[in-house]
N, C-alpha and C. Protein backbone atom coordinates (compact mmCIF):
# COMPACT_ATOMS: atom_id res chain seq x y z
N UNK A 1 0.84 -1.18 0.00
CA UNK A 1 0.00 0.00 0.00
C UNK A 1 0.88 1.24 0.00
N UNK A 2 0.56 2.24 -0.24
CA UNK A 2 1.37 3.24 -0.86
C UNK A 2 0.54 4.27 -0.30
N UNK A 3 1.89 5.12 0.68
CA UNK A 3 1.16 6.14 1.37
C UNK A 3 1.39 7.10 0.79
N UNK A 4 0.97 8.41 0.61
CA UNK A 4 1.18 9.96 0.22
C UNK A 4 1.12 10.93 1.37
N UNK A 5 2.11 12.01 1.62
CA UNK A 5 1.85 13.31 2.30
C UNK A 5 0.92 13.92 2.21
N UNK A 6 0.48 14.24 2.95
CA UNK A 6 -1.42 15.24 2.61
C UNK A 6 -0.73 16.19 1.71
N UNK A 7 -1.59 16.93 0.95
CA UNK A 7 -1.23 18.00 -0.21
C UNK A 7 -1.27 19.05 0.95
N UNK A 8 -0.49 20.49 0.70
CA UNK A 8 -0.45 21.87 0.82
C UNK A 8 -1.79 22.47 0.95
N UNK A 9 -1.75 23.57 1.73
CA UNK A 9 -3.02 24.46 1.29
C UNK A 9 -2.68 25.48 -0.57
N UNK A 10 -1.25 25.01 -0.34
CA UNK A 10 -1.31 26.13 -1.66
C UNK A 10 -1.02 24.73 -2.61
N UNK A 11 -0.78 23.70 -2.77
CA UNK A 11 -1.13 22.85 -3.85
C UNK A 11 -2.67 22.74 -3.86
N UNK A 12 -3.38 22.63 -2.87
CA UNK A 12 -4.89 22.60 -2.95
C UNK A 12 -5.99 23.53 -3.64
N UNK A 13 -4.97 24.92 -2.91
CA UNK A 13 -5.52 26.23 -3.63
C UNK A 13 -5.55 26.63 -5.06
N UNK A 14 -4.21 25.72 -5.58
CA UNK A 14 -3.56 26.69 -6.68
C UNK A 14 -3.09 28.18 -6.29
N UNK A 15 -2.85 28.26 -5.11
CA UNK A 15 -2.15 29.82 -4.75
C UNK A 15 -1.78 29.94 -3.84
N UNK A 16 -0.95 31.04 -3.76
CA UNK A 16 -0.12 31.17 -2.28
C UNK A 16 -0.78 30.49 -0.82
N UNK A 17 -2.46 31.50 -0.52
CA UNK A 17 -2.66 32.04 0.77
C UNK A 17 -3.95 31.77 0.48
N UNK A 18 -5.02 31.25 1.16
CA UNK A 18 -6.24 30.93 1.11
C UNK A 18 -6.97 32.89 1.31
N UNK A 19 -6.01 33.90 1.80
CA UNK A 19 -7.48 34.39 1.81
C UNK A 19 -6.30 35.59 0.79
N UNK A 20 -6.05 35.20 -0.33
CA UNK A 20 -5.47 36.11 -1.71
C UNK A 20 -6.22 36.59 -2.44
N UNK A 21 -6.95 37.75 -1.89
CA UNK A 21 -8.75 38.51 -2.71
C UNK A 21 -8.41 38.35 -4.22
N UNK A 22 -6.81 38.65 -4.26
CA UNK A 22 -6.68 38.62 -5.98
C UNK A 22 -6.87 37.34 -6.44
N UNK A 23 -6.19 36.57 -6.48
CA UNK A 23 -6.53 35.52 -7.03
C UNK A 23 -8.02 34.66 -6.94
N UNK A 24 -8.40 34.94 -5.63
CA UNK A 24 -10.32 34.59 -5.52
C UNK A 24 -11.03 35.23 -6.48
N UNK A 25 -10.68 36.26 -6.34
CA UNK A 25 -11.34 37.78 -7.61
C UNK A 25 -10.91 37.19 -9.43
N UNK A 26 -10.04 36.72 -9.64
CA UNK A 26 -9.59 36.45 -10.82
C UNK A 26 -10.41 34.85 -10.99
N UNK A 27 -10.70 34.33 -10.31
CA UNK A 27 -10.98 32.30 -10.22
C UNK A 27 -12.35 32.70 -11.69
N UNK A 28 -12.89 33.98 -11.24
CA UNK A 28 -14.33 33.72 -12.14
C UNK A 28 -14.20 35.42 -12.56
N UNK A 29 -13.53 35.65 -13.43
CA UNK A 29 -13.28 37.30 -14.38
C UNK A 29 -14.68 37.35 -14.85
N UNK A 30 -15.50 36.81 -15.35
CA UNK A 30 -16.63 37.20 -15.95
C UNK A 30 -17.79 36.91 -14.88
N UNK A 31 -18.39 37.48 -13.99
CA UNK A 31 -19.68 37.31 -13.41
C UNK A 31 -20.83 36.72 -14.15
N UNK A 32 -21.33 36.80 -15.19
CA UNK A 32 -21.81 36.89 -16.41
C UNK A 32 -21.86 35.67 -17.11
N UNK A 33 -20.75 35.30 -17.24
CA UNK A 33 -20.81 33.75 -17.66
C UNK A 33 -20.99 32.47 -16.97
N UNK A 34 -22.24 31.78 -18.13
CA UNK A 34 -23.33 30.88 -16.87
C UNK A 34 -22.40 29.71 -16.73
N UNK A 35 -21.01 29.18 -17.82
CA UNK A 35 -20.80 27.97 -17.27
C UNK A 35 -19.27 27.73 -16.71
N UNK A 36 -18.65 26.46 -16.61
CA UNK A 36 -17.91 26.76 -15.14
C UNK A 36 -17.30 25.48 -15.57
N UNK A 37 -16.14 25.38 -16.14
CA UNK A 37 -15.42 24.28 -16.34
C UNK A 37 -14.44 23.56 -15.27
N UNK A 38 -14.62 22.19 -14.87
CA UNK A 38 -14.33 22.00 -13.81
C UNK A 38 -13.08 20.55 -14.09
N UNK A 39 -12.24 20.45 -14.30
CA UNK A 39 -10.98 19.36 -14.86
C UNK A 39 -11.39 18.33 -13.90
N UNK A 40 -11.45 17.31 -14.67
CA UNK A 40 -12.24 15.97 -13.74
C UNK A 40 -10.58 14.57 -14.46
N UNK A 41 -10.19 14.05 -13.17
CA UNK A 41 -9.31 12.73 -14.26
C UNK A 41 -9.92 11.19 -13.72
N UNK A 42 -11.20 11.43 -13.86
CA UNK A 42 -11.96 9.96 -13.74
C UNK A 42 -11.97 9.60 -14.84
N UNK A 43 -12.15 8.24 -15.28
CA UNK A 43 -12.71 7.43 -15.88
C UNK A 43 -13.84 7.12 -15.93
N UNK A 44 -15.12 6.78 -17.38
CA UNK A 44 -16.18 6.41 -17.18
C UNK A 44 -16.44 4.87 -17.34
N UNK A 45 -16.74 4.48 -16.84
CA UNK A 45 -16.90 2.62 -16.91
C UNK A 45 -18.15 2.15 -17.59
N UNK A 46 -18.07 1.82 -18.29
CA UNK A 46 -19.53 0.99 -19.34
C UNK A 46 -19.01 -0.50 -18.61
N UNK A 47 -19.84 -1.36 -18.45
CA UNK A 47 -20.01 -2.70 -18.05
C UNK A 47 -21.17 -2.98 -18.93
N UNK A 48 -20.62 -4.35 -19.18
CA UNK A 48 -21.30 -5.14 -20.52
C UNK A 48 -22.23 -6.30 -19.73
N UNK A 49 -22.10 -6.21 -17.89
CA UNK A 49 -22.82 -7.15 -17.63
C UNK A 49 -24.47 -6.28 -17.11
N UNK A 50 -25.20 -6.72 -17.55
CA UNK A 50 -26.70 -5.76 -17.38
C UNK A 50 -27.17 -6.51 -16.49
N UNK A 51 -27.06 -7.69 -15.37
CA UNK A 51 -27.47 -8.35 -14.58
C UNK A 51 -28.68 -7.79 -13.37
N UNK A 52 -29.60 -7.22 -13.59
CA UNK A 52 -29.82 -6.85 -12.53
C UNK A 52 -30.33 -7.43 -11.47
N UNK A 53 -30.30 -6.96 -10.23
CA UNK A 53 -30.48 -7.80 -9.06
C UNK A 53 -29.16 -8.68 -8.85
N UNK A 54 -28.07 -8.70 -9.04
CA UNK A 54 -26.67 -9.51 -8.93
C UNK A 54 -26.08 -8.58 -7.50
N UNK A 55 -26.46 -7.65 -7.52
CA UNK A 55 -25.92 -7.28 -5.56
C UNK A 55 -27.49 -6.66 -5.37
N UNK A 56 -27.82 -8.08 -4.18
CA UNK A 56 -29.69 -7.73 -3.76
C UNK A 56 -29.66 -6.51 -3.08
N UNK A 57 -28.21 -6.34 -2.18
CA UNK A 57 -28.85 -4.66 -1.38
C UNK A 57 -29.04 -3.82 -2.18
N UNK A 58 -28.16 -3.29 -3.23
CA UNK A 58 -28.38 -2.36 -4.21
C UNK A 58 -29.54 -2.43 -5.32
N UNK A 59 -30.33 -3.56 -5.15
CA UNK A 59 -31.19 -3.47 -5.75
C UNK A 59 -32.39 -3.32 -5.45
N UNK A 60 -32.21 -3.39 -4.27
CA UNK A 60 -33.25 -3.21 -3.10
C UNK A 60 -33.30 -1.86 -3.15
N UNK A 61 -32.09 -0.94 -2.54
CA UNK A 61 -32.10 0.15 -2.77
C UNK A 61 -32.92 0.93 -4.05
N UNK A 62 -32.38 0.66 -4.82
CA UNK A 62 -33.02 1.42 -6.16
C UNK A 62 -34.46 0.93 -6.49
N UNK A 63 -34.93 -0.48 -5.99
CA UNK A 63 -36.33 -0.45 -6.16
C UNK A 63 -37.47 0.56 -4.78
N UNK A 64 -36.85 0.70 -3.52
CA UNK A 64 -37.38 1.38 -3.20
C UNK A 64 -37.16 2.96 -3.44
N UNK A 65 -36.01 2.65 -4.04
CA UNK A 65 -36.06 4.65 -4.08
C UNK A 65 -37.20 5.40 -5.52
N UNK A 66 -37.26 4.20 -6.47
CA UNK A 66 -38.69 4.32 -7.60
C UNK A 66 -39.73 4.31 -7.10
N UNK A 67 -39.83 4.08 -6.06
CA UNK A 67 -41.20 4.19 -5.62
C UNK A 67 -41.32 5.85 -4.43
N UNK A 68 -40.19 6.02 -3.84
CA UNK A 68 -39.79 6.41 -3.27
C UNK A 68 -40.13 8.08 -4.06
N UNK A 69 -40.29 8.42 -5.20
CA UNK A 69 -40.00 9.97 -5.72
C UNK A 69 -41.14 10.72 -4.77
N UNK A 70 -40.09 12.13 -5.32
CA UNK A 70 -41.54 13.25 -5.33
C UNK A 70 -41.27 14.13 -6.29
N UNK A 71 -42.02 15.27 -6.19
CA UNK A 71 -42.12 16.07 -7.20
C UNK A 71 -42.32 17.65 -7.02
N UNK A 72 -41.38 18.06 -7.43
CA UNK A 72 -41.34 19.73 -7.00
C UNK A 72 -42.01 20.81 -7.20
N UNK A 73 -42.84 20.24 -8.42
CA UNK A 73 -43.90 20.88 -8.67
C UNK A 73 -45.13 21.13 -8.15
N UNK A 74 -45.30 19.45 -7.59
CA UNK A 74 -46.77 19.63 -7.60
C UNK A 74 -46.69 18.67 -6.00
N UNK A 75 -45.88 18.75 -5.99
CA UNK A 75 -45.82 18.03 -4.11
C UNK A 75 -45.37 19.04 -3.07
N UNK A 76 -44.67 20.21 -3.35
CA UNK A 76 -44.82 21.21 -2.33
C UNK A 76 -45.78 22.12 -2.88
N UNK A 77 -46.12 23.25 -1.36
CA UNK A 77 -47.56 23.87 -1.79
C UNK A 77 -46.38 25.71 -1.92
N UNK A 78 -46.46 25.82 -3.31
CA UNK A 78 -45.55 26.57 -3.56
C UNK A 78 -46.52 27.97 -3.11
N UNK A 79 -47.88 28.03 -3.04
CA UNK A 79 -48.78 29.53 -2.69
C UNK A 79 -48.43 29.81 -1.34
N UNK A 80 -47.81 29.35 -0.59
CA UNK A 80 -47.32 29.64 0.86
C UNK A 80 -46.80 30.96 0.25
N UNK A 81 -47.05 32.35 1.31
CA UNK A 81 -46.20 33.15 1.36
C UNK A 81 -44.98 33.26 2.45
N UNK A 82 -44.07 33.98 2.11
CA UNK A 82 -42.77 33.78 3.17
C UNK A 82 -42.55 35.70 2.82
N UNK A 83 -42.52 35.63 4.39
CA UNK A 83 -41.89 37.02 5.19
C UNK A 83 -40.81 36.95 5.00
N UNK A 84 -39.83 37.26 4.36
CA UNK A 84 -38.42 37.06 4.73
C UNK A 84 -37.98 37.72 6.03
N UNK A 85 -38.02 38.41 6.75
CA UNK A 85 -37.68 39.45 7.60
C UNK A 85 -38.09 38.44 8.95
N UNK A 86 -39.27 38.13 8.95
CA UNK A 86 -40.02 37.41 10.21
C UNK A 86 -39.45 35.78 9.78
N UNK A 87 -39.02 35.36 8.77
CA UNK A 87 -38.82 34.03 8.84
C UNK A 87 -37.34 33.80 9.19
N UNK A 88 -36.57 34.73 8.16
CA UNK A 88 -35.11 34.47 7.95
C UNK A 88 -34.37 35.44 8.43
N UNK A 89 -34.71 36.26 9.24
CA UNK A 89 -33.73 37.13 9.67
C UNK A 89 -32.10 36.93 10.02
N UNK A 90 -31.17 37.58 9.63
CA UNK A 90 -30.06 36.40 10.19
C UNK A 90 -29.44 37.02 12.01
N UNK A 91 -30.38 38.19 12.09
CA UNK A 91 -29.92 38.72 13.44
C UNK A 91 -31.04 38.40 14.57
N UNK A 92 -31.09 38.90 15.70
CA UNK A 92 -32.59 38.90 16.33
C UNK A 92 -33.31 39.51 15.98
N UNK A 93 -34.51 39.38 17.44
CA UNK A 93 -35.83 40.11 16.96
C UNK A 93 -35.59 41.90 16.53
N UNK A 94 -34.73 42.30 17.37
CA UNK A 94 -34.42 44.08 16.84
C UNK A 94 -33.25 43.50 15.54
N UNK A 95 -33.52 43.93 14.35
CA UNK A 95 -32.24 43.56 13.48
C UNK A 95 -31.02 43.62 13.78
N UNK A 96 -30.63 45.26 14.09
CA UNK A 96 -29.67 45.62 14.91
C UNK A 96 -28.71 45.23 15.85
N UNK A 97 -29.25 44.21 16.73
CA UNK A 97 -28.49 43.66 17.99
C UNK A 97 -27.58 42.66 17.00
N UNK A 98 -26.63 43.04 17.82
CA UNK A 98 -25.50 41.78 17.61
C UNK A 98 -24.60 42.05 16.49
N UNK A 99 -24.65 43.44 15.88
CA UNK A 99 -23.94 43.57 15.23
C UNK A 99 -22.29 44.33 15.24
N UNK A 100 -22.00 44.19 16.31
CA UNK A 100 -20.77 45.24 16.81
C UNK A 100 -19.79 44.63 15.79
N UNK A 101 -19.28 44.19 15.29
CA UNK A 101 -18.40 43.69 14.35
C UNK A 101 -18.51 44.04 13.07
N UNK A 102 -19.75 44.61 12.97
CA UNK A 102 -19.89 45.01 11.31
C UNK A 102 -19.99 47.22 11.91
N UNK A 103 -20.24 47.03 12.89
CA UNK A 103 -19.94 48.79 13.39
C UNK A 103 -19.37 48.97 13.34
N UNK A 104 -18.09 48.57 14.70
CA UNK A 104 -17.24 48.85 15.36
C UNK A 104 -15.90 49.83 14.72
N UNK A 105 -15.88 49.54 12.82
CA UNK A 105 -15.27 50.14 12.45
C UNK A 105 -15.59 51.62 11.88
N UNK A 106 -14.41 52.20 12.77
CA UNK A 106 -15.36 54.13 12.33
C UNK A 106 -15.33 54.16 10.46
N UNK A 107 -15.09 53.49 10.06
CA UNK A 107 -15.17 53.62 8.54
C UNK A 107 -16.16 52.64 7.87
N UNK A 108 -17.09 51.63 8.45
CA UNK A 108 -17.55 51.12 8.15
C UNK A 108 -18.96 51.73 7.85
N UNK A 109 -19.47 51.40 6.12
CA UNK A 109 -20.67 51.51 6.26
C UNK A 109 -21.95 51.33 6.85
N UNK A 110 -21.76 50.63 7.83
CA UNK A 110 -22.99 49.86 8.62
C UNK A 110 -23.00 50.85 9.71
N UNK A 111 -21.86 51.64 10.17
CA UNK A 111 -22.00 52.05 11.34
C UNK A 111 -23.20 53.18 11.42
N UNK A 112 -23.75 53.53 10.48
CA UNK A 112 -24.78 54.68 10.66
C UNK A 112 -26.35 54.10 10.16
N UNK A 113 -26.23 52.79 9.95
CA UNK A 113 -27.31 52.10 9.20
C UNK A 113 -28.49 51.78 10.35
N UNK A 114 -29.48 52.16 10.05
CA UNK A 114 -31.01 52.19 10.78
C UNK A 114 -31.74 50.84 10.36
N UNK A 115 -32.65 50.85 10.83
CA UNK A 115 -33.39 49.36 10.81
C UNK A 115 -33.71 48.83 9.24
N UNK A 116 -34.43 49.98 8.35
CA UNK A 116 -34.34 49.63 7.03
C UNK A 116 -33.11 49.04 6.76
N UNK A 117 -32.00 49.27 6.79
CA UNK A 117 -30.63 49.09 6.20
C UNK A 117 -29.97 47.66 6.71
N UNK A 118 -30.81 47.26 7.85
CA UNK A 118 -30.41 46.16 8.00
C UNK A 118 -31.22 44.75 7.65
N UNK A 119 -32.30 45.30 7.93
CA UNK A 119 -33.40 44.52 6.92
C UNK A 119 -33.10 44.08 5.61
N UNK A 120 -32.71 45.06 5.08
CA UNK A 120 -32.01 45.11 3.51
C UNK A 120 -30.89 43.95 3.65
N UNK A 121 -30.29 43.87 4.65
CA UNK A 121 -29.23 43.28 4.79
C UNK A 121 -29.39 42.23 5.24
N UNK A 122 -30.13 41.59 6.00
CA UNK A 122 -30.56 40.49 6.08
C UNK A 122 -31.27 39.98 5.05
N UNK A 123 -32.13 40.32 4.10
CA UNK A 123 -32.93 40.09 2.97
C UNK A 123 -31.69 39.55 2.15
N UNK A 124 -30.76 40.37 1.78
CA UNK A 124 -29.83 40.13 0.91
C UNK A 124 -29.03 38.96 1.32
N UNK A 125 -28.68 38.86 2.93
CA UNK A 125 -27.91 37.55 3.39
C UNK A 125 -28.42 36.37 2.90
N UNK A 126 -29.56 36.51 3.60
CA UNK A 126 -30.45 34.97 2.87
C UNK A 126 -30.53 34.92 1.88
N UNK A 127 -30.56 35.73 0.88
CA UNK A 127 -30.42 35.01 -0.64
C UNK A 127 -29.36 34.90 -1.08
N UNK A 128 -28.34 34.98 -0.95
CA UNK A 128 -26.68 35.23 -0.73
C UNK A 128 -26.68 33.73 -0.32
N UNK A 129 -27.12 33.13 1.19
CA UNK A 129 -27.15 31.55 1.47
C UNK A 129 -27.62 30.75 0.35
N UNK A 130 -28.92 31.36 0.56
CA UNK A 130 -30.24 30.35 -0.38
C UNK A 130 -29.04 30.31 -1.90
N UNK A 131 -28.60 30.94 -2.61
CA UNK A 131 -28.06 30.87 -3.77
C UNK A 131 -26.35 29.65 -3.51
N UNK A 132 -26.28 30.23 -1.96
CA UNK A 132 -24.72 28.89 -1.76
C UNK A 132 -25.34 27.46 -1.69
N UNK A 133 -26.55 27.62 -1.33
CA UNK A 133 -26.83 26.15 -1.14
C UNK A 133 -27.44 25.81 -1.93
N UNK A 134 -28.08 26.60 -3.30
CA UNK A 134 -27.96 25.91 -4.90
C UNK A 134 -26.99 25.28 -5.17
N UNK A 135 -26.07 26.39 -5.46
CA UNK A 135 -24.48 26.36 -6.06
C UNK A 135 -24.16 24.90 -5.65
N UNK A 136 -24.46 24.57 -4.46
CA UNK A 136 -23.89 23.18 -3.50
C UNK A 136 -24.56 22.17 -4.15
N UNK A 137 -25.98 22.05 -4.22
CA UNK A 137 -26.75 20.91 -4.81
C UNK A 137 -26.47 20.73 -6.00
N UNK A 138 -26.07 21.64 -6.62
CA UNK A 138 -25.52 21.47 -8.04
C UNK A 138 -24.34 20.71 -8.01
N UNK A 139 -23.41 21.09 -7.23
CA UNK A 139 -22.15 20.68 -6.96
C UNK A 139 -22.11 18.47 -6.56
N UNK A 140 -23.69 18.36 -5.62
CA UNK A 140 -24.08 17.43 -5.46
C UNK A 140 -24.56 16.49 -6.76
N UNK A 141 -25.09 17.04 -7.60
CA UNK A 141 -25.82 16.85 -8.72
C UNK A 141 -24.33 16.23 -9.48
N UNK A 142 -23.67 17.11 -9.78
CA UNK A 142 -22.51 16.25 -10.68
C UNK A 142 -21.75 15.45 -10.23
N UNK A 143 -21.56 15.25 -8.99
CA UNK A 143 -20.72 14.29 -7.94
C UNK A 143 -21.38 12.90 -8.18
N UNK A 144 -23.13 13.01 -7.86
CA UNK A 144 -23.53 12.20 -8.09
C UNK A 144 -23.61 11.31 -9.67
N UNK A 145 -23.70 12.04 -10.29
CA UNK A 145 -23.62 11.80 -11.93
C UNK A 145 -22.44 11.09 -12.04
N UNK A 146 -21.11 11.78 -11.43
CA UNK A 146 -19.95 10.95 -11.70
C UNK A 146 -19.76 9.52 -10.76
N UNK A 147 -20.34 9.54 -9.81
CA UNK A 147 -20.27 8.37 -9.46
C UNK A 147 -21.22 6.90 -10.52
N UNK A 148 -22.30 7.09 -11.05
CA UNK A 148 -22.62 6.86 -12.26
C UNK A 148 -22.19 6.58 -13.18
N UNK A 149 -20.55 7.65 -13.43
CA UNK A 149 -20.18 7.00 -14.67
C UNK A 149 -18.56 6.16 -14.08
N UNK A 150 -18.88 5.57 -12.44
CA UNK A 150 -17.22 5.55 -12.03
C UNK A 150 -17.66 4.04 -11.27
N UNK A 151 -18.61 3.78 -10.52
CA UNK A 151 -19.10 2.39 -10.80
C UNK A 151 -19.08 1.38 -11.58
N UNK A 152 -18.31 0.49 -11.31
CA UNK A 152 -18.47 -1.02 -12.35
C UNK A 152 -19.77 -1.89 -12.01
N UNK A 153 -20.87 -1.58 -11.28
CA UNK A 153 -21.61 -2.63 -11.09
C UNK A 153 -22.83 -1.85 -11.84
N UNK A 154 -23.74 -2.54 -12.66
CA UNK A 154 -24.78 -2.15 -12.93
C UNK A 154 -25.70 -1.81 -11.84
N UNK A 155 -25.85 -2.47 -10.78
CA UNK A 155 -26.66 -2.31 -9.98
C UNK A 155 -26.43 -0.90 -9.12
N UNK A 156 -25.33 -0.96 -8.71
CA UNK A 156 -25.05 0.56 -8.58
C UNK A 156 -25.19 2.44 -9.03
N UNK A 157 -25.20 1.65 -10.93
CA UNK A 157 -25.26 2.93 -11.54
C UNK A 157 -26.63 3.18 -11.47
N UNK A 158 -27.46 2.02 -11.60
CA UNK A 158 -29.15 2.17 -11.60
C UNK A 158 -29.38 3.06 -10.28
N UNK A 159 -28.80 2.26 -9.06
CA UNK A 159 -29.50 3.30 -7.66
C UNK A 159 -28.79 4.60 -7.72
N UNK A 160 -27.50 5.02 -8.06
CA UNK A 160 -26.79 6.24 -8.39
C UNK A 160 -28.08 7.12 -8.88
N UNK A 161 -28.24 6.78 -9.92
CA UNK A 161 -28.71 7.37 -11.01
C UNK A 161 -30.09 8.16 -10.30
N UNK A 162 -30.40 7.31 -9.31
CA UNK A 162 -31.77 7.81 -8.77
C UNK A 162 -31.09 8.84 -7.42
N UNK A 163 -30.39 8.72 -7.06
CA UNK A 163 -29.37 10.04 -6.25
C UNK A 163 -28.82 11.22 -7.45
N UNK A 164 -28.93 11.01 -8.47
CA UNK A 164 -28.69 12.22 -9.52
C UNK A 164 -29.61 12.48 -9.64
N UNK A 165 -31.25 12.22 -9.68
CA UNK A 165 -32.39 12.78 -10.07
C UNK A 165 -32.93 13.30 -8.65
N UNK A 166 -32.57 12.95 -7.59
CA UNK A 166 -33.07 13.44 -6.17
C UNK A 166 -32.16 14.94 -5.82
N UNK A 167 -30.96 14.72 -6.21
CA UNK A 167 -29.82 15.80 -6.38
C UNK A 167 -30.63 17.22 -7.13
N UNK A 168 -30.69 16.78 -8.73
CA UNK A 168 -31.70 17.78 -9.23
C UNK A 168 -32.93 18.42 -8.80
N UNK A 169 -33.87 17.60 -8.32
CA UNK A 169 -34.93 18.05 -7.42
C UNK A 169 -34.53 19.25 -6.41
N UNK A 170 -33.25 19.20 -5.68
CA UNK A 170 -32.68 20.08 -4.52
C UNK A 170 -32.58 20.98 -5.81
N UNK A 171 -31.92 21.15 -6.42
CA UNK A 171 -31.52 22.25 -6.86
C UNK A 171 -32.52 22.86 -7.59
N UNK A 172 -34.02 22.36 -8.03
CA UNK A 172 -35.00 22.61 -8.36
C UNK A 172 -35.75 23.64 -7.63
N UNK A 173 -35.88 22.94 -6.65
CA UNK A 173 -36.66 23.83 -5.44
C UNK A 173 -35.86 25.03 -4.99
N UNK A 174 -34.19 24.96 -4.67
CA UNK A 174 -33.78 26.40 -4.41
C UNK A 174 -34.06 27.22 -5.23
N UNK A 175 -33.81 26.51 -6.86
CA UNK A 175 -34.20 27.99 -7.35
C UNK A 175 -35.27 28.36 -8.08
N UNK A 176 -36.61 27.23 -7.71
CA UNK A 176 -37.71 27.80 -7.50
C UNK A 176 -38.05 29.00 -6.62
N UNK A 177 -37.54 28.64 -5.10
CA UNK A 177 -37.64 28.82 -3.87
C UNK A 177 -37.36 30.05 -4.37
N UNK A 178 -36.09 30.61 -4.87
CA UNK A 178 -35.32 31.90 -4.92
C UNK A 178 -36.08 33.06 -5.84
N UNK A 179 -36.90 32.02 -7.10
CA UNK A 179 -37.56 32.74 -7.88
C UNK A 179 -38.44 33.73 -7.61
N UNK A 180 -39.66 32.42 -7.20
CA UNK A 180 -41.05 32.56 -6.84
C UNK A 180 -41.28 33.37 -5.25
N UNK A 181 -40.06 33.62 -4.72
CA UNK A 181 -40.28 33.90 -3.30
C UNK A 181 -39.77 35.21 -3.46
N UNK A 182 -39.42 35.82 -4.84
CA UNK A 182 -38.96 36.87 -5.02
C UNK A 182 -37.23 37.46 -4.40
N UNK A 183 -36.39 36.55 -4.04
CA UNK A 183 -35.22 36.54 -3.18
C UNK A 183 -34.49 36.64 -4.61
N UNK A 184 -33.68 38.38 -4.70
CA UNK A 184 -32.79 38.42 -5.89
C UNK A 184 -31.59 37.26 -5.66
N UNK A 185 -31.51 36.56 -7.19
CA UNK A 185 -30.81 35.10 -7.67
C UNK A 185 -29.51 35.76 -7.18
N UNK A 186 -28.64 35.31 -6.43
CA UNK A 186 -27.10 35.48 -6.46
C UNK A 186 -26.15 34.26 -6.97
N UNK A 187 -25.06 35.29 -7.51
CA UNK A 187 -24.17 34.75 -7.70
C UNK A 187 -23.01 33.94 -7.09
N UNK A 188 -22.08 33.00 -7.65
CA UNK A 188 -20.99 32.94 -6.87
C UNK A 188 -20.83 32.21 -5.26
């Protein structure tokens, strides 16, 4: 067995210093552009044996997860309205409290900001999240896909396959969620 040294933060990074604004700032030059090339050195595996049911747990698995769906459309009750302010606030009940860290600096914009301004700012946090935890399910979505194409067992790629369509669903609903709930789409 063949051990390796853990990698660097800067072999990991591709850069010096994890918090190098320049180089974070440069990772994505165009805001604007929707797609996002990501260097993958897997292999995809085709197997010529179609056996199914040849590993019973995994087939077990994938027969209950077919039965198992839902549907994003028409299985959540999307006419719910949502307060953002009363649901998601990211501070307490006064917006205000708890923010000495975003004051404290005499040059900081926040330091003169009134309740509107933080409202605003909480409104904007949560969709700022709500948009990281797209970004993520997406991120889930192709992980899962590649495990799909990195499996040698048929039985595997079949139940995979139904973790790539449950994957999509997440990322369905955030950015339903983000749409329809009126929460401006963020980036990044």
């Amino acid at each position: 067995m063949t051990t390796t040294e853990p990698r660097t933060e800067q072999e990991i990074l591709d850069r010096e210093s994890m918090d190098d604004v320049d180089a974070i700032a440069a990772f994505n030059p165009d805001p604007d552009e929707v797609l996002h090339a990501v260097q993958d050195q897997a292999d995809a595996l085709f197997t010529w044996d179609y056996s199914k049911g040849s590993r019973p747990r995994l087939d077990k698995l994938y027969e209950k997860a077919k039965v198992s769906q839902w549907n994003a459309q028409t299985d959540l009750d999307w006419s719910i309205e949502v307060d953002p302010l009363q649901a998601f606030s990211i501070f307490t009940e006064s917006s205000n409290v708890g923010t000495g860290h975003w004051t404290e600096h005499p040059d900081s914009p926040a330091k003169n900001w009134g309740d509107k301004e933080w409202d605003q700012f909480s409104i904007e946090s949560f969709a700022w999240r709500l948009s990281q935890f797209k970004h993520g399910e997406q991120g889930a979505l192709l992980c899962t896909a590649k495990i799909v194409e990195t499996v040698p067992w048929i039985d595997a790629k079949y139940y995979a396959a139904t973790q790539v369509v449950d994957e999509a669903r997440h990322v369905e609903v955030f950015e339903k969620y983000i749409d329809e709930k009126n929460w401006c789409p963020v980036s990044g």
